[in-house]
C-alpha atoms as a PDB file:
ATOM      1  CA  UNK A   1       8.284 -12.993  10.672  1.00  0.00           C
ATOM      2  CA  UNK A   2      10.947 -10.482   9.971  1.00  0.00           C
ATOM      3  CA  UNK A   3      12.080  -9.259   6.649  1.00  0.00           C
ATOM      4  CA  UNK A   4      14.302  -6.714   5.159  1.00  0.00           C
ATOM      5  CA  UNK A   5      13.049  -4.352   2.105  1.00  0.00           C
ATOM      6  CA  UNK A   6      15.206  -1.602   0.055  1.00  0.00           C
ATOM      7  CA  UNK A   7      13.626   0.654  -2.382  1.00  0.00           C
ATOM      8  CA  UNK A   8      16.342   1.687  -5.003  1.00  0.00           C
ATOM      9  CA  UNK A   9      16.176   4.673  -7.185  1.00  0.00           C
ATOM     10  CA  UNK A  10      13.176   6.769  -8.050  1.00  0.00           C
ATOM     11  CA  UNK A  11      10.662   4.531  -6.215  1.00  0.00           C
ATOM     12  CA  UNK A  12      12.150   5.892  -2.944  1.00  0.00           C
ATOM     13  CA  UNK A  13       9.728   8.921  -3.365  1.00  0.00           C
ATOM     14  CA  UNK A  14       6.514   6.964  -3.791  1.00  0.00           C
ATOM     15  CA  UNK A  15       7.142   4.605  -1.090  1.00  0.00           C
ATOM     16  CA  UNK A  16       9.191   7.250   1.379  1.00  0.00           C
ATOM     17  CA  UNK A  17      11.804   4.886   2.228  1.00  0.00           C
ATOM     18  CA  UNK A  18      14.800   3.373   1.315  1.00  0.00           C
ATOM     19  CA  UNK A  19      15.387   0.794   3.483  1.00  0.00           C
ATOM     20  CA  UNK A  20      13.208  -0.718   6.658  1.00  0.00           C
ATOM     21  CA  UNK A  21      12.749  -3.796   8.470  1.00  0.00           C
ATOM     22  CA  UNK A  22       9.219  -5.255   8.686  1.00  0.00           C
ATOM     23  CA  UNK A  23       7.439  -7.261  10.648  1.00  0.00           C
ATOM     24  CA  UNK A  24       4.957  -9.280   8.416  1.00  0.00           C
ATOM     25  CA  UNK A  25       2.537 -12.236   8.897  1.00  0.00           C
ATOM     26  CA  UNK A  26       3.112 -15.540   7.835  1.00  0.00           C
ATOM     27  CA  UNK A  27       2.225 -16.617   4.674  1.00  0.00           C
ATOM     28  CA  UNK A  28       2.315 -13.216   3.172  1.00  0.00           C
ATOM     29  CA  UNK A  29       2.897 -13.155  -0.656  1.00  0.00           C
ATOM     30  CA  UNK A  30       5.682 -10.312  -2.164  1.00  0.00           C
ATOM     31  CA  UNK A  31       2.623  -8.798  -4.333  1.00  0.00           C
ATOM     32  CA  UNK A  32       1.390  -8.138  -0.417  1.00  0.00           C
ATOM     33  CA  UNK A  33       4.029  -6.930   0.629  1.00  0.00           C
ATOM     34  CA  UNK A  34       4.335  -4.864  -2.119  1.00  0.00           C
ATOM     35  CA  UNK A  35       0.979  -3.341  -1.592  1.00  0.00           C
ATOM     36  CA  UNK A  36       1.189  -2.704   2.047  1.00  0.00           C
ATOM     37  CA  UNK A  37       3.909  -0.665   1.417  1.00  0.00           C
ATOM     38  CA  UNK A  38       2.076   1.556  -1.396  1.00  0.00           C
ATOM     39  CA  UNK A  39       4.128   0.574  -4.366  1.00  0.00           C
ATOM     40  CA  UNK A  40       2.404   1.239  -7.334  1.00  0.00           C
ATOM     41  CA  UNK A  41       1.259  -2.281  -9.144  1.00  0.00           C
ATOM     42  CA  UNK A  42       1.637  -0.263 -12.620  1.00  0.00           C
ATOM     43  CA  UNK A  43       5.726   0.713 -12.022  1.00  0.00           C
ATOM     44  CA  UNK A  44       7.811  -1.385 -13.953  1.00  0.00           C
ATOM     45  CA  UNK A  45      10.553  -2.339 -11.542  1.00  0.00           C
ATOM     46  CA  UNK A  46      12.650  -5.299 -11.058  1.00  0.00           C
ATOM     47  CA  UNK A  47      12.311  -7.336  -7.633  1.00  0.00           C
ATOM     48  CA  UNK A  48      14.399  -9.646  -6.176  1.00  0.00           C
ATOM     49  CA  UNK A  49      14.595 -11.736  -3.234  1.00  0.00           C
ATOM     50  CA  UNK A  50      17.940 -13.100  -1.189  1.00  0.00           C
ATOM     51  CA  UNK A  51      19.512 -11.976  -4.502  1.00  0.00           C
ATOM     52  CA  UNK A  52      17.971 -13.497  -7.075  1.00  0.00           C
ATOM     53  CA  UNK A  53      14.321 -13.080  -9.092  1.00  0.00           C
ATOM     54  CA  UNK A  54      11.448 -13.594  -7.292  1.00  0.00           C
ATOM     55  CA  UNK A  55       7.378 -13.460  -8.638  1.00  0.00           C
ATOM     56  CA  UNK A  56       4.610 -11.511  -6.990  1.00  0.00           C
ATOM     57  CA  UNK A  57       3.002 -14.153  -5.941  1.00  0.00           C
ATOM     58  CA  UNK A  58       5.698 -16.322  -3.905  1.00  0.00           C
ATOM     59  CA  UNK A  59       5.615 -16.501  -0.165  1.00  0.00           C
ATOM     60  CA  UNK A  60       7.726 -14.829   1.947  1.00  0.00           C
ATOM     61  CA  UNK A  61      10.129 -16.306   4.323  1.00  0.00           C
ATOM     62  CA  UNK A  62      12.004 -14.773   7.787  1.00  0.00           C
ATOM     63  CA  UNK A  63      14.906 -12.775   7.360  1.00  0.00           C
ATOM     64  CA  UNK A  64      14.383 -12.362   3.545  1.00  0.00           C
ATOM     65  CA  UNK A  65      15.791  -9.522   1.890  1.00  0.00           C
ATOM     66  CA  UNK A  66      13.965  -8.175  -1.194  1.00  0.00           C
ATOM     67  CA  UNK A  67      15.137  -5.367  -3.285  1.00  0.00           C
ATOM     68  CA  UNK A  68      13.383  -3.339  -5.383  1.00  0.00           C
ATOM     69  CA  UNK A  69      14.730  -1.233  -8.381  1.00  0.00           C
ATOM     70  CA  UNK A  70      13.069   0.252 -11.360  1.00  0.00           C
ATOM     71  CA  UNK A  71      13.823  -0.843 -14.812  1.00  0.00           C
ATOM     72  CA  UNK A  72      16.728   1.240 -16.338  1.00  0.00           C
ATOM     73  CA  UNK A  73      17.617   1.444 -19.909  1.00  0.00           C
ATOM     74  CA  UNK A  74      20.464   2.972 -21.766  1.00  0.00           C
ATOM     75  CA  UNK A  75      23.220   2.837 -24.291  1.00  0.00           C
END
C-alpha cells in the first residue's frame, strides 16, 4: 500500500521531512504510521486524512493522504 504524508510547520524538524510517499503494510493504523516516522506521541498536532479528521487508531487505506500540522493559537 501506498500513501502520501506532509509534515506542516515546526514538526518538519523532528521528523526531517516535509513531504514523502510511503510504502506501508496493510492494516497499518495512523498512530503506526505516526511512530515509524518518529513523531513525537506527546506533540499536540492536528492530523487529518483525505482532508478531513482522522484518530490514531484508524486503518490506513492506499493512496491516502494525511497531513500533519501542529496546533496554532492566536488572536
Amino acid at each position: 500500500m501506498r500513501v502520501t504524508i506532509k509534515i506542516i510547520g515546526g514538526l518538519i524538524h523532528q521528523v526531517g521531512f516535509s513531504e514523502r510517499e510511503m510504502d506501508i503494510p496493510d492494516g497499518l493504523s495512523l498512530k503506526e504510521l505516526l511512530a515509524s516516522i518518529r513523531l513525537d506521541e506527546g506533540s499536540p498536532r492536528i492530523v487529518t486524512r483525505n482532508g478531513k479528521y482522522i484518530t490514531p487508531e484508524e486503518k490506513l487505506a492506499d493512496g491516502d493522504r494525511i497531513v500533519v500540522c501542529h496546533l496554532y493559537s492566536g488572536g
